[in-house]
N, C-alpha and C. Protein backbone atom coordinates (compact mmCIF):
# COMPACT_ATOMS: atom_id res chain seq x y z
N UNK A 1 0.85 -1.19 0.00
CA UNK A 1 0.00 0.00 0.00
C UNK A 1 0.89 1.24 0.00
N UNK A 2 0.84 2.04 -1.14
CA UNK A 2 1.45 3.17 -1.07
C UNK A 2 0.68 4.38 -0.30
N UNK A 3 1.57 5.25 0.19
CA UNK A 3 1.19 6.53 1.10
C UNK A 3 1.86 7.70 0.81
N UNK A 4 1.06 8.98 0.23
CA UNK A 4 1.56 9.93 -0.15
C UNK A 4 1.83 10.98 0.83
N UNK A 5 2.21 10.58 2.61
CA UNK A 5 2.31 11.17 3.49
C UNK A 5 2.65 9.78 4.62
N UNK A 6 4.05 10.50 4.78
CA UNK A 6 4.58 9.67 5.72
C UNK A 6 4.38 9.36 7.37
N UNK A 7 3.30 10.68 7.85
CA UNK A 7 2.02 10.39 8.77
C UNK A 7 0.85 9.65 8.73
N UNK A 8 0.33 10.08 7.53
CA UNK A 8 -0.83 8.96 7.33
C UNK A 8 -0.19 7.92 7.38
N UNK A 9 1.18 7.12 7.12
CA UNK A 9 1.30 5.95 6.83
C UNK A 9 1.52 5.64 8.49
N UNK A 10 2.28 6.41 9.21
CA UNK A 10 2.40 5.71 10.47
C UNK A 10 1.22 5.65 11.49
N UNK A 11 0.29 6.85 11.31
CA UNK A 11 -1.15 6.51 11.72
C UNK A 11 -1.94 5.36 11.52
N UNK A 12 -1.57 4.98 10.10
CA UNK A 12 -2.25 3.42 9.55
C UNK A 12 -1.73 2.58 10.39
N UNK A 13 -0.44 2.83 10.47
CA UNK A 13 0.51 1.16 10.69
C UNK A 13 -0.11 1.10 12.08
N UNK A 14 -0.23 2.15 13.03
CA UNK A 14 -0.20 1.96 14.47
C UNK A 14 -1.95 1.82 14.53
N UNK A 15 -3.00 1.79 13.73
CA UNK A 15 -3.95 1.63 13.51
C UNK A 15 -4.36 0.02 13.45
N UNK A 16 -3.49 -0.26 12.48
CA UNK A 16 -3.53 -1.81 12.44
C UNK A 16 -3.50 -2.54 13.27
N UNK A 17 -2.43 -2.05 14.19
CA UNK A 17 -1.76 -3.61 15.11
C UNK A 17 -3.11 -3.57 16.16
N UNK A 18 -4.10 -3.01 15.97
CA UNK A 18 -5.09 -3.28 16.92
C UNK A 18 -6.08 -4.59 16.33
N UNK A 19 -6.46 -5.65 17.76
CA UNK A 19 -6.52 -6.57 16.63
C UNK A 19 -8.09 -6.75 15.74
N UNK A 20 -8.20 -7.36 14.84
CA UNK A 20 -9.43 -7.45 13.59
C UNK A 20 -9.04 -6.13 12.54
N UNK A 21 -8.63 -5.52 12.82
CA UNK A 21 -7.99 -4.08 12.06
C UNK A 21 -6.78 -4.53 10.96
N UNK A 22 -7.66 -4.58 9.70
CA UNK A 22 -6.54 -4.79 8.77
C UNK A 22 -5.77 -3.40 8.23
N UNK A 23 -5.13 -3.49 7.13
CA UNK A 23 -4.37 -1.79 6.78
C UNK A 23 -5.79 -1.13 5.87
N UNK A 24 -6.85 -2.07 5.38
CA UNK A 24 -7.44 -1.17 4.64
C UNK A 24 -8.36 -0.12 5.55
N UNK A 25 -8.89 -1.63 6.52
CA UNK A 25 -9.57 -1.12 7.40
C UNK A 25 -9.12 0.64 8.34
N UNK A 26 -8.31 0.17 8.60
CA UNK A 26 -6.90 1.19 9.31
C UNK A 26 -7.03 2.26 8.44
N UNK A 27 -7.11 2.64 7.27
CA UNK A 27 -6.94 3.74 6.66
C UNK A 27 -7.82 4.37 6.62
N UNK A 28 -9.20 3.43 6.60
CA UNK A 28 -10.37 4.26 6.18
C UNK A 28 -10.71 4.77 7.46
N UNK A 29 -10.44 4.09 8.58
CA UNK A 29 -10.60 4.74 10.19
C UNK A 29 -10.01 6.05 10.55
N UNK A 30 -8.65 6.01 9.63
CA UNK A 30 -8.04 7.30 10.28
C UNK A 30 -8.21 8.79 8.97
N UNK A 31 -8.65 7.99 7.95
CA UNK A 31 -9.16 9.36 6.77
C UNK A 31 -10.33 9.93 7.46
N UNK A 32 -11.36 9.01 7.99
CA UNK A 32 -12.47 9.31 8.57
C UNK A 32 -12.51 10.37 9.78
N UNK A 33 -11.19 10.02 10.73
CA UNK A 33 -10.80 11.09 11.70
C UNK A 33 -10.06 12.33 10.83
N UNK A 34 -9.72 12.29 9.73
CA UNK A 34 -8.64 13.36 9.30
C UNK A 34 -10.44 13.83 9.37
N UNK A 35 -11.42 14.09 8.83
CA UNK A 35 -12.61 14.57 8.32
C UNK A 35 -13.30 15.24 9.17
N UNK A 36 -12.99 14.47 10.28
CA UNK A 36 -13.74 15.14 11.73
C UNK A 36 -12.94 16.35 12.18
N UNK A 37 -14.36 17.69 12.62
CA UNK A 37 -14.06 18.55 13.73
C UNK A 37 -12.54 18.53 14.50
N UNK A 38 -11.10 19.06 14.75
CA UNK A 38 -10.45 18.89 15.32
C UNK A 38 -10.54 18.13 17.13
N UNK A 39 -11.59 19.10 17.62
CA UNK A 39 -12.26 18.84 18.88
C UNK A 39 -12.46 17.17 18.64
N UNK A 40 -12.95 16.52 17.66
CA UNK A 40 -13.36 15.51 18.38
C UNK A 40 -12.27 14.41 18.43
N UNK A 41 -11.29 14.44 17.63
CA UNK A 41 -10.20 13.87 17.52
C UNK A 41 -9.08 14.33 18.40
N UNK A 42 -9.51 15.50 19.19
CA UNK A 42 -8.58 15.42 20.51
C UNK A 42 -9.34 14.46 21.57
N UNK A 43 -10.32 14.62 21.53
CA UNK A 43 -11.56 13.88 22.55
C UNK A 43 -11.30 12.36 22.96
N UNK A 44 -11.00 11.96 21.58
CA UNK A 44 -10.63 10.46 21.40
C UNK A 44 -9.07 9.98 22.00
N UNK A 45 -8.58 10.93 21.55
CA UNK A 45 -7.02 11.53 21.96
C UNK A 45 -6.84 11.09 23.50
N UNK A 46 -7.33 11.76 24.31
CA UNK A 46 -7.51 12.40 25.92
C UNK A 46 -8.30 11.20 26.01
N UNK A 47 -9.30 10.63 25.90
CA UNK A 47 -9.68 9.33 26.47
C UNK A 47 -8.90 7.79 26.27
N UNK A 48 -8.06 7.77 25.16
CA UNK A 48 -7.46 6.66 25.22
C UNK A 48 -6.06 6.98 25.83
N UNK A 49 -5.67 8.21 26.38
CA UNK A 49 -5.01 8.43 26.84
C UNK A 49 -5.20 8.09 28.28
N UNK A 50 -6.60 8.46 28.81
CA UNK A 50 -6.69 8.86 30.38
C UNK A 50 -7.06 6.97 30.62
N UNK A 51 -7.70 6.29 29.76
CA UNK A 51 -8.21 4.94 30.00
C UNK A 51 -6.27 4.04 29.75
N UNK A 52 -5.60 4.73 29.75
CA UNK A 52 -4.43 3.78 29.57
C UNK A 52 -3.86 4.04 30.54
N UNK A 53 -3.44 5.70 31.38
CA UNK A 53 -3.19 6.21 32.46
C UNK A 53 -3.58 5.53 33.68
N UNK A 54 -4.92 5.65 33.53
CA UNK A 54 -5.69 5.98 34.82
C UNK A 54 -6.67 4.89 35.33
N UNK A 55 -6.55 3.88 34.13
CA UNK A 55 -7.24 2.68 34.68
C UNK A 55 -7.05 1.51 35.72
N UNK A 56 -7.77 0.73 36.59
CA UNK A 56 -7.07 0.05 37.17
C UNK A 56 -7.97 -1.41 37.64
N UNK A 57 -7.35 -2.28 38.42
CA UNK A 57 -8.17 -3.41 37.96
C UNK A 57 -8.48 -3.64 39.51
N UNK A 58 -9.66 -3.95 39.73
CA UNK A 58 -10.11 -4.27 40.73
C UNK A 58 -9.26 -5.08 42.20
N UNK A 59 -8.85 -4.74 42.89
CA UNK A 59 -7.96 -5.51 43.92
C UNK A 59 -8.73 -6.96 44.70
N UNK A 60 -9.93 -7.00 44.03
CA UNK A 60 -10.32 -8.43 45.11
C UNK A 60 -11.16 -8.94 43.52
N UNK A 61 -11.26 -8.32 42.61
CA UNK A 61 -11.93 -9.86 41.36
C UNK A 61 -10.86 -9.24 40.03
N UNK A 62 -10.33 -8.50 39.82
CA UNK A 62 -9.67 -8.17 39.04
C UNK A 62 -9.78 -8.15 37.86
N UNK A 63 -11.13 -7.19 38.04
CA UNK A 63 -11.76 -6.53 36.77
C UNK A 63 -11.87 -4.97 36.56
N UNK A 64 -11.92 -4.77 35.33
CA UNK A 64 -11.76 -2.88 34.80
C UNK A 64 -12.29 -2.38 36.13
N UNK A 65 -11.43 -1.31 36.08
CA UNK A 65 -12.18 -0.35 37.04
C UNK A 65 -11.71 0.71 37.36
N UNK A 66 -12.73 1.67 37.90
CA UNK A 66 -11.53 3.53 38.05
C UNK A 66 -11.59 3.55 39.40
N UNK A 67 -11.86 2.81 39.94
CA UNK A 67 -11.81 3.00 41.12
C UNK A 67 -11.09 1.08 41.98
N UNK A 68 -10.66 1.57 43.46
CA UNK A 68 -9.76 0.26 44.27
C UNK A 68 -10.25 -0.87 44.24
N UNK A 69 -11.86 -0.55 44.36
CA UNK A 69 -13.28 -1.90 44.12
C UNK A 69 -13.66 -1.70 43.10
N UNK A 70 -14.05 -2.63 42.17
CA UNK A 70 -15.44 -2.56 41.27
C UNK A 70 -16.61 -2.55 41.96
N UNK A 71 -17.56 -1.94 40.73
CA UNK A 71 -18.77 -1.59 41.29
C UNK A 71 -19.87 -2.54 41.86
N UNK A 72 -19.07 -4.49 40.70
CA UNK A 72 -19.57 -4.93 41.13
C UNK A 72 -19.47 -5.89 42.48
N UNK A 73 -17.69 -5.22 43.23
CA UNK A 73 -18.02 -5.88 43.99
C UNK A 73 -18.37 -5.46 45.48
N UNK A 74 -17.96 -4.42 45.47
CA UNK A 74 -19.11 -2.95 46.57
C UNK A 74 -20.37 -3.48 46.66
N UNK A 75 -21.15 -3.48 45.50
CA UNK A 75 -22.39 -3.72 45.51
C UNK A 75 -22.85 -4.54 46.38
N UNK A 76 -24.05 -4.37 47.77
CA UNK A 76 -24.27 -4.90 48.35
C UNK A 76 -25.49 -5.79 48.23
N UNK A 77 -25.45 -5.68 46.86
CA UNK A 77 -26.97 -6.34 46.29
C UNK A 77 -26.18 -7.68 45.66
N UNK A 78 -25.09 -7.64 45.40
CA UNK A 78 -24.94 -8.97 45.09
C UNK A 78 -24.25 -10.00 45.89
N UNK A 79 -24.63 -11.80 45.25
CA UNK A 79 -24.68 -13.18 46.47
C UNK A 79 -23.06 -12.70 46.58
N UNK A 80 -22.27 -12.71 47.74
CA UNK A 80 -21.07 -12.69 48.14
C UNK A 80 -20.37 -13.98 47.87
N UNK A 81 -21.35 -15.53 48.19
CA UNK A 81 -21.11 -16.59 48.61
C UNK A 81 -20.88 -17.24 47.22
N UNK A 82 -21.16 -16.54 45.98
CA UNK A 82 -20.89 -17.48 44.95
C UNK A 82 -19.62 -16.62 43.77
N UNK A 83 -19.10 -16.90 43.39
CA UNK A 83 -18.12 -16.12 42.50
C UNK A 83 -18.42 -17.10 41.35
N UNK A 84 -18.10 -16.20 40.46
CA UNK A 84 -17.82 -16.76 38.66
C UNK A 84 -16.55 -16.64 38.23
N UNK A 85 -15.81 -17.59 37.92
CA UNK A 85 -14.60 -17.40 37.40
C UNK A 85 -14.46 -17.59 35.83
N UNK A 86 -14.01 -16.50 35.46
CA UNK A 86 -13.48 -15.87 33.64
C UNK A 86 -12.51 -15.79 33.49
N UNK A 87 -12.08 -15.80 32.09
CA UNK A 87 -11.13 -15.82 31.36
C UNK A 87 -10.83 -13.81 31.25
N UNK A 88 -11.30 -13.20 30.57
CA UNK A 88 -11.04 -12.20 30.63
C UNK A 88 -12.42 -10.97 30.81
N UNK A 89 -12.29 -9.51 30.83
CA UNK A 89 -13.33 -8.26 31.60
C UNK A 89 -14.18 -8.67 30.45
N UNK A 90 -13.73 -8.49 29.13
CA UNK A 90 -15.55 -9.02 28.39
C UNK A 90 -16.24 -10.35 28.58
N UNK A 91 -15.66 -11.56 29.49
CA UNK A 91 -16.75 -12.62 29.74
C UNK A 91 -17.43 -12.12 30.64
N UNK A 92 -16.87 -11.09 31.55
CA UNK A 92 -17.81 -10.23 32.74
C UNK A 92 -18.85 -9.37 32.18
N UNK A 93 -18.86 -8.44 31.09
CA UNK A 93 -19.52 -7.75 30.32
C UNK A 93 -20.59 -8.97 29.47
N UNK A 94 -20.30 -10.15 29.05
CA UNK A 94 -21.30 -10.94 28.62
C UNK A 94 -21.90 -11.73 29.72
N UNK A 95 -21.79 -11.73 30.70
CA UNK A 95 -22.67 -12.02 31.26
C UNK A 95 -23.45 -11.63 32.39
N UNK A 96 -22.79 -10.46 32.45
CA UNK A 96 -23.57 -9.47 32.83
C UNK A 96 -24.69 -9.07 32.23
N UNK A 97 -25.04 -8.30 30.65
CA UNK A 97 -25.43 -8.66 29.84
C UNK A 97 -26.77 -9.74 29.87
N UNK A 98 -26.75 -10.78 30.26
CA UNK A 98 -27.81 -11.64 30.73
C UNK A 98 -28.79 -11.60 31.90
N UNK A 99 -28.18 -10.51 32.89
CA UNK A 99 -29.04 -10.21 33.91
C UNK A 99 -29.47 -11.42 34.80
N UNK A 100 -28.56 -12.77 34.49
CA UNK A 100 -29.23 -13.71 35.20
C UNK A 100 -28.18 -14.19 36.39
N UNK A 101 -27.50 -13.57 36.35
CA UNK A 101 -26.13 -13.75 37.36
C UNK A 101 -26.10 -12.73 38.71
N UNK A 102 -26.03 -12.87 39.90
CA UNK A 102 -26.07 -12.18 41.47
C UNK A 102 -24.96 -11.84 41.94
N UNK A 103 -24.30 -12.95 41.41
CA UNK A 103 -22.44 -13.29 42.51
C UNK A 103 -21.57 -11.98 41.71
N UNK A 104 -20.54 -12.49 42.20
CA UNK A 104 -19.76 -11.54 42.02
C UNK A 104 -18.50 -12.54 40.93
N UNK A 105 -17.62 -12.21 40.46
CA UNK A 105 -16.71 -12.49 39.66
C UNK A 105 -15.17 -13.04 39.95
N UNK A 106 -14.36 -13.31 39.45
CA UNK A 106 -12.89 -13.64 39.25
C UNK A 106 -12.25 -13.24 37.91
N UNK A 107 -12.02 -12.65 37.67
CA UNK A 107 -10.99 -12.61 36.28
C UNK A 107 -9.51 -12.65 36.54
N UNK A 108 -9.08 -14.34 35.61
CA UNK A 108 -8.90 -14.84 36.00
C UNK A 108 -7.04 -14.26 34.77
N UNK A 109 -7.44 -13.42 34.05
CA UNK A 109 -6.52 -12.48 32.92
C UNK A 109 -5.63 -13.99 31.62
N UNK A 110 -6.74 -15.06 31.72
CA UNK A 110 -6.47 -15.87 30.42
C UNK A 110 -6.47 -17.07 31.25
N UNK A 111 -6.06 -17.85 30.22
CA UNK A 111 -6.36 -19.61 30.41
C UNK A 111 -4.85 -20.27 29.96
N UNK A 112 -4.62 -21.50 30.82
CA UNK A 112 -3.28 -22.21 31.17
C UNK A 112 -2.96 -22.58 29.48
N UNK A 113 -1.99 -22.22 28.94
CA UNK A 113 -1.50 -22.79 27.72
C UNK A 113 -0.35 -23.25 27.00
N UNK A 114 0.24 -24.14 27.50
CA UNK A 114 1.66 -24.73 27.72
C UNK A 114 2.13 -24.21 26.06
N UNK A 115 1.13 -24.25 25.26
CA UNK A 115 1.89 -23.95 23.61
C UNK A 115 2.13 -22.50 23.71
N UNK A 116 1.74 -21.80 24.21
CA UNK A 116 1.85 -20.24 24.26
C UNK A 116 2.44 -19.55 25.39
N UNK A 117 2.89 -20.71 26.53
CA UNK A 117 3.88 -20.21 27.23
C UNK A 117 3.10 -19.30 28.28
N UNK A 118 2.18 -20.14 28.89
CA UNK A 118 1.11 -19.30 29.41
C UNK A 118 0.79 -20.71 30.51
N UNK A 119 1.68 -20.23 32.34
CA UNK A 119 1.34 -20.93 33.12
C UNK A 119 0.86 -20.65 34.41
N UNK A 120 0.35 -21.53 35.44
CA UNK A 120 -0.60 -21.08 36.16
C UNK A 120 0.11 -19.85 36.92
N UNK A 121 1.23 -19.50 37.05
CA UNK A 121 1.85 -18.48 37.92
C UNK A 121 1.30 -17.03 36.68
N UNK A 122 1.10 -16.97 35.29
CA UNK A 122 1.06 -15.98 34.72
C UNK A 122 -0.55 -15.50 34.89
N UNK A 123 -1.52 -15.93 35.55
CA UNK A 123 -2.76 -16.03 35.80
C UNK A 123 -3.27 -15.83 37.59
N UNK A 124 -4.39 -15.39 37.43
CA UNK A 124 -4.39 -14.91 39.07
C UNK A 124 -5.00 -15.73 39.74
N UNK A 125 -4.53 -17.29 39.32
CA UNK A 125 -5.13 -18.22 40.14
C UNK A 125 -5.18 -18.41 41.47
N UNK A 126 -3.46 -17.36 42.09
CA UNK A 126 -3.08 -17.78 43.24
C UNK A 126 -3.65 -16.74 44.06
N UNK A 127 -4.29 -15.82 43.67
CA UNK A 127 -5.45 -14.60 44.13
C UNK A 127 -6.91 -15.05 44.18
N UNK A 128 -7.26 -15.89 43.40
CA UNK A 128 -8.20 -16.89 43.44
C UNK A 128 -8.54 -18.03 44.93
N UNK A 129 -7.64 -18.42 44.90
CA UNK A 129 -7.06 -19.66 46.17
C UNK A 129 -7.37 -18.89 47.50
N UNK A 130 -6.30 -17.71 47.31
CA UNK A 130 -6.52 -16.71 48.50
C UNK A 130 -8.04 -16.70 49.22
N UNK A 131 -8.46 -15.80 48.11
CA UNK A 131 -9.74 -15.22 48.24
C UNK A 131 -10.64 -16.36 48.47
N UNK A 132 -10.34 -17.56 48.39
CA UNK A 132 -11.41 -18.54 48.85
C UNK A 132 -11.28 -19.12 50.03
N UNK A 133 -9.82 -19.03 50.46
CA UNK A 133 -9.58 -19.65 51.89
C UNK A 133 -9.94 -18.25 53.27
N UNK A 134 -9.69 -16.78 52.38
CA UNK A 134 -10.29 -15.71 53.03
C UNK A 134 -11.69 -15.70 53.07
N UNK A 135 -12.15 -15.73 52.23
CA UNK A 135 -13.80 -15.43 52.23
C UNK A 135 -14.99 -16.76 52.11
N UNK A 136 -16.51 -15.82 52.77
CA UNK A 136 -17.13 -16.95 52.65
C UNK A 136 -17.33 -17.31 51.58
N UNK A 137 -16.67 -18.21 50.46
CA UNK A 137 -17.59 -18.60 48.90
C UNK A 137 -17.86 -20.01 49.76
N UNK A 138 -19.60 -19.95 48.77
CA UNK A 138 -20.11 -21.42 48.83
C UNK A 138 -19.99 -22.44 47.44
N UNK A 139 -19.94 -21.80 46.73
CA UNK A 139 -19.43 -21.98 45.43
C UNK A 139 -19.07 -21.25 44.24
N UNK A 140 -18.20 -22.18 43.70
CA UNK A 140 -16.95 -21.44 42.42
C UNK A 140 -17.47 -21.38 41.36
N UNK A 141 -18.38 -20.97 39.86
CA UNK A 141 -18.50 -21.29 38.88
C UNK A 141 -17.66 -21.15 37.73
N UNK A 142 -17.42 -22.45 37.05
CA UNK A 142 -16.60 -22.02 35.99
C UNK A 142 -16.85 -21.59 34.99
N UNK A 143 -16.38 -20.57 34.35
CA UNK A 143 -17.09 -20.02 33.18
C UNK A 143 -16.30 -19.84 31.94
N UNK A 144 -15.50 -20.42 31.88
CA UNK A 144 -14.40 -20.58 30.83
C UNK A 144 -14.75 -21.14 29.53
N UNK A 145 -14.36 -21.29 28.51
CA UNK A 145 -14.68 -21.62 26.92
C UNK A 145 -14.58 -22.89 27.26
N UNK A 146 -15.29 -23.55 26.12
CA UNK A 146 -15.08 -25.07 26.41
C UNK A 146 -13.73 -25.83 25.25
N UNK A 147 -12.39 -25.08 25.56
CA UNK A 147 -11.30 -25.65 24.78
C UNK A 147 -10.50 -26.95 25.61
N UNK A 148 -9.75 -27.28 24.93
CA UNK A 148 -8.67 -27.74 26.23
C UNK A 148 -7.80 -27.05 27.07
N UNK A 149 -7.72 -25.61 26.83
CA UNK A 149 -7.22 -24.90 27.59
C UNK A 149 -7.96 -24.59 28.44
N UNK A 150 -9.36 -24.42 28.53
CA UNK A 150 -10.54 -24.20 29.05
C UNK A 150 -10.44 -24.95 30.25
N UNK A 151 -10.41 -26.46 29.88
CA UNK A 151 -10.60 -27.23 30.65
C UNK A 151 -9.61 -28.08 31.45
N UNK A 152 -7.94 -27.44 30.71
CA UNK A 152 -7.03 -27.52 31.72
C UNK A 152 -6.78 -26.72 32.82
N UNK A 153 -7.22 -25.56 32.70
CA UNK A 153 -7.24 -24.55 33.83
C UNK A 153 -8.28 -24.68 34.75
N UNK A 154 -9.83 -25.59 34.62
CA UNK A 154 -10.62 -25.28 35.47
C UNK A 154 -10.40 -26.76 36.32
N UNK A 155 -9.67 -27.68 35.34
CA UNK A 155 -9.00 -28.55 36.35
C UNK A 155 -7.93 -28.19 37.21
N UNK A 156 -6.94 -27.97 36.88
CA UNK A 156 -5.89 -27.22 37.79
C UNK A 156 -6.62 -26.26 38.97
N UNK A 157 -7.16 -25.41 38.97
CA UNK A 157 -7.85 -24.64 40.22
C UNK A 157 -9.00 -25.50 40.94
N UNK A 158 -9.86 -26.77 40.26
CA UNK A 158 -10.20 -27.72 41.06
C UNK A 158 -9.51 -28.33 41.90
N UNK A 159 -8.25 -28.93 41.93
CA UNK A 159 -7.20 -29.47 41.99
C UNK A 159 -6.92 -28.08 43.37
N UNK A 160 -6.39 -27.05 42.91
CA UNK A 160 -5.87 -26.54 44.02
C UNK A 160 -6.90 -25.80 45.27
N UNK A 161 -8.65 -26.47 44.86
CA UNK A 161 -9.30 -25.82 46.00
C UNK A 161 -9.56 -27.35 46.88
N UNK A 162 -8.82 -28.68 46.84
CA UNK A 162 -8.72 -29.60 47.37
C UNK A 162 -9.11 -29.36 49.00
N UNK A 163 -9.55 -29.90 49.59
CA UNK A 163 -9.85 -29.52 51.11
C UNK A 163 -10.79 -28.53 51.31
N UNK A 164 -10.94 -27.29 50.24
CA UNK A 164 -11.89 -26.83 51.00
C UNK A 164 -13.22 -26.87 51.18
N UNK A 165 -14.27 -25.97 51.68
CA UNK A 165 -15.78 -26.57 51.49
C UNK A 165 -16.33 -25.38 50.71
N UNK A 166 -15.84 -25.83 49.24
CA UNK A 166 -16.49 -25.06 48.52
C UNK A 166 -16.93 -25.86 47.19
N UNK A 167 -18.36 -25.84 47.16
CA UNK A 167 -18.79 -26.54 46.12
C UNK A 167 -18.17 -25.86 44.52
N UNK A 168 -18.12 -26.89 43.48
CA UNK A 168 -17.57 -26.13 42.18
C UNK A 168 -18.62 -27.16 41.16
N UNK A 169 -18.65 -25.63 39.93
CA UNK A 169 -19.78 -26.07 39.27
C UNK A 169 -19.51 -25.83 37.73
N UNK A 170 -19.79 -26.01 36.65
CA UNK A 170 -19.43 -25.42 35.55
C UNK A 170 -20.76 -24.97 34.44
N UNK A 171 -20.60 -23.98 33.83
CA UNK A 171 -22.07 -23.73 33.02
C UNK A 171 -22.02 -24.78 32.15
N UNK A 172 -23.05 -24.89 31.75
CA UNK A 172 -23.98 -26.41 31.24
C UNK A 172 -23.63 -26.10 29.22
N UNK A 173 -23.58 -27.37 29.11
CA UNK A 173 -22.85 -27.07 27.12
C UNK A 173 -23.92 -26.48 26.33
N UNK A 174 -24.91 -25.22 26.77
CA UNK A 174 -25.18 -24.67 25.73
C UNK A 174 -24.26 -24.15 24.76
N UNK A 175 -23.15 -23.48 25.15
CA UNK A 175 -22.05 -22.72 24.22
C UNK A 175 -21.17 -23.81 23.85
N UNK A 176 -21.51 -23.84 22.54
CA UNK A 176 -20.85 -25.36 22.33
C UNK A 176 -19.29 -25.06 22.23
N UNK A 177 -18.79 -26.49 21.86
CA UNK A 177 -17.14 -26.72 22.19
C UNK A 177 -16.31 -25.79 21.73
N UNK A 178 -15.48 -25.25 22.43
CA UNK A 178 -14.43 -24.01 21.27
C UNK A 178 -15.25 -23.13 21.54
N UNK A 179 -16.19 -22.26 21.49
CA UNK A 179 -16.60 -20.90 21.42
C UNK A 179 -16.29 -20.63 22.62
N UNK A 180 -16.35 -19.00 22.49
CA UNK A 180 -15.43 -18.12 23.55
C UNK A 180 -17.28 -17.74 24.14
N UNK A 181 -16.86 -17.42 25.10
CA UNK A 181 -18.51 -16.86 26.56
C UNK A 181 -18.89 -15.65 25.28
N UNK A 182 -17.87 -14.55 25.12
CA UNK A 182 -18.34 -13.23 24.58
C UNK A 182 -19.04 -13.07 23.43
N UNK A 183 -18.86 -14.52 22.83
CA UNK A 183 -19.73 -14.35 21.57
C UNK A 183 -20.91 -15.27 21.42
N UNK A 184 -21.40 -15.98 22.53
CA UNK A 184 -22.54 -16.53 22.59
C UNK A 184 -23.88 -15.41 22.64
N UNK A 185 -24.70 -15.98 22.00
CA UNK A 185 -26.21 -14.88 22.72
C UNK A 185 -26.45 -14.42 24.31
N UNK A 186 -27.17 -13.93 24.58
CA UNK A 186 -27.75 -13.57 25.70
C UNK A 186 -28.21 -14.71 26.54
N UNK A 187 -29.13 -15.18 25.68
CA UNK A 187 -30.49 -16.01 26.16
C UNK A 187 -29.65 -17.64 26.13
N UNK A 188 -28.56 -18.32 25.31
CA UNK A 188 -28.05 -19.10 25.57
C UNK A 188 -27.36 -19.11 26.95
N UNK A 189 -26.20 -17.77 26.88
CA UNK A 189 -25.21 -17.66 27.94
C UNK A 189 -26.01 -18.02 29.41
N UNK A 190 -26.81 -17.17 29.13
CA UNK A 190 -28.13 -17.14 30.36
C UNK A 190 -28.60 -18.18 31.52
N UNK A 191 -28.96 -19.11 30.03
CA UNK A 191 -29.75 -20.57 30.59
C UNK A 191 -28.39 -21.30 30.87
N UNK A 192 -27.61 -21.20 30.38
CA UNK A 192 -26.04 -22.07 30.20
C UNK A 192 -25.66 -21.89 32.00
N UNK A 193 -25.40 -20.48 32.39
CA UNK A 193 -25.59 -20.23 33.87
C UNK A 193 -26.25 -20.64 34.89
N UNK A 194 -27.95 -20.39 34.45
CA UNK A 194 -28.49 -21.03 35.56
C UNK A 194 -28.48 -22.57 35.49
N UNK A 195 -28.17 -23.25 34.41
CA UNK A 195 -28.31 -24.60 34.18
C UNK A 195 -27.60 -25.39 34.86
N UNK A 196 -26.07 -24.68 35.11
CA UNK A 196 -25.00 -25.01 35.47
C UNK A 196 -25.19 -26.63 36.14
N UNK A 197 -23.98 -27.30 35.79
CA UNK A 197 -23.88 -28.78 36.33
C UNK A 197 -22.62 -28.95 37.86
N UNK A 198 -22.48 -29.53 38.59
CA UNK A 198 -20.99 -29.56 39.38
C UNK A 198 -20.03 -29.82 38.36
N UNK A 199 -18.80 -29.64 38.76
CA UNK A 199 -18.04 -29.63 38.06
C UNK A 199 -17.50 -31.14 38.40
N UNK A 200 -17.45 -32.11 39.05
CA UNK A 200 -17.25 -33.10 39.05
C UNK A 200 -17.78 -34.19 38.14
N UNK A 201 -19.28 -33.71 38.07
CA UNK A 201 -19.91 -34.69 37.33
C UNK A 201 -19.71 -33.86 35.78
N UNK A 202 -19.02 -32.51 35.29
CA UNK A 202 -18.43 -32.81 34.16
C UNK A 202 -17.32 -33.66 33.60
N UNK A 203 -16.80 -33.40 34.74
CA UNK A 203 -15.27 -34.64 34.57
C UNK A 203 -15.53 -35.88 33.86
N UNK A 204 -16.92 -36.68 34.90
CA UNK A 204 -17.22 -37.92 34.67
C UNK A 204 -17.66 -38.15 32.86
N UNK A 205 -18.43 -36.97 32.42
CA UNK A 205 -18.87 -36.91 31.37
C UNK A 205 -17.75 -37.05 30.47
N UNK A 206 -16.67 -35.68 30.21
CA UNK A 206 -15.82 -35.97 29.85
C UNK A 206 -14.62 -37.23 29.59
């Protein structure tokens, strides 16, 4: 792709590496800002600035947040006793999204993947563990994709809540094998939640 301005071209390039963003895509995003009002292209400016600054992740589920707690876990309206454990802040946003969920969360910042060099110490499993031998949970739900990475990680943290008395459960195979939580429907994710099975008697299945 030729560029008759050696800004536009580095605007593209740094356009791209965001991911689904190809270079065509990338170009037509940032001609589109050359077009706009100055004002609003500082606007955009100053917010991906202040959201890279100033953001921070929740200290007890470790999800987005501008503030030390998330909102959802302040909230005194939701079950304390049950947590959901995710892969990353948009499986929290999808199932939230469903309105059929009380507890509160875990993000858990990805899933165990020996090919990608991705092990349980790079994951906040051991903030996980904590928080269960600290607090009252009555039960863990797993909410992870149904890969083998999926399901090596929700074994491994089964595995390390050994002894305690906390029941563990996993959402039920509406979202079939391989798909990621964020791109299921509403109304699947939903029923998939309340459906939920123990997580033992997925094992057996498996």
């Amino acid at each position: 792709m030729e560029f008759s301005s050696k800004l536009l071209e580095n605007a593209v390039y740094e356009m791209s590496q965001l991911p689904g963003i190809g270079k065509r895509t990338a170009l037509r995003l940032v001609l589109h800002l050359l077009k706009q009002p100055e004002e609003r292209t500082s606007k955009l400016s100053v917010a991906l600035d202040k959201v890279r600054k100033d953001i921070k992740f929740c200290t007890n589920c470790h999800n987005i947040s501008d503030v030390e707690i998330c909102e959802i876990c302040a909230s005194p309206k939701r079950d304390r006793s049950l947590v959901c454990v995710v892969e990353d802040i948009r499986d929290v946003m999808a199932i939230e999204n469903t309105s059929q969920y009380r507890g509160l969360y875990h993000v858990l910042g990805g899933k165990i993947s020996p090919m990608e060099g991705v092990g349980p110490h790079d994951l906040t499993i051991a903030s996980l563990i904590k928080r269960a031998k600290r607090v009252e949970i009555k039960e863990l739900i797993f909410a992870l994709s149904s890969t083998m990475e999926g399901d090596t990680t929700n074994f491994y943290i089964f595995k390390q809540l050994d002894g305690l008395a906390i029941n563990t459960s996993t959402i039920a195979r509406g979202i079939a094998v391989g798909d990621e939580l964020e791109y299921a429907d509403e109304v699947t994710l939903g029923r998939s939640i309340l459906n939920r099975i123990p997580f033992e008697g997925s094992l057996k299945v498996n």
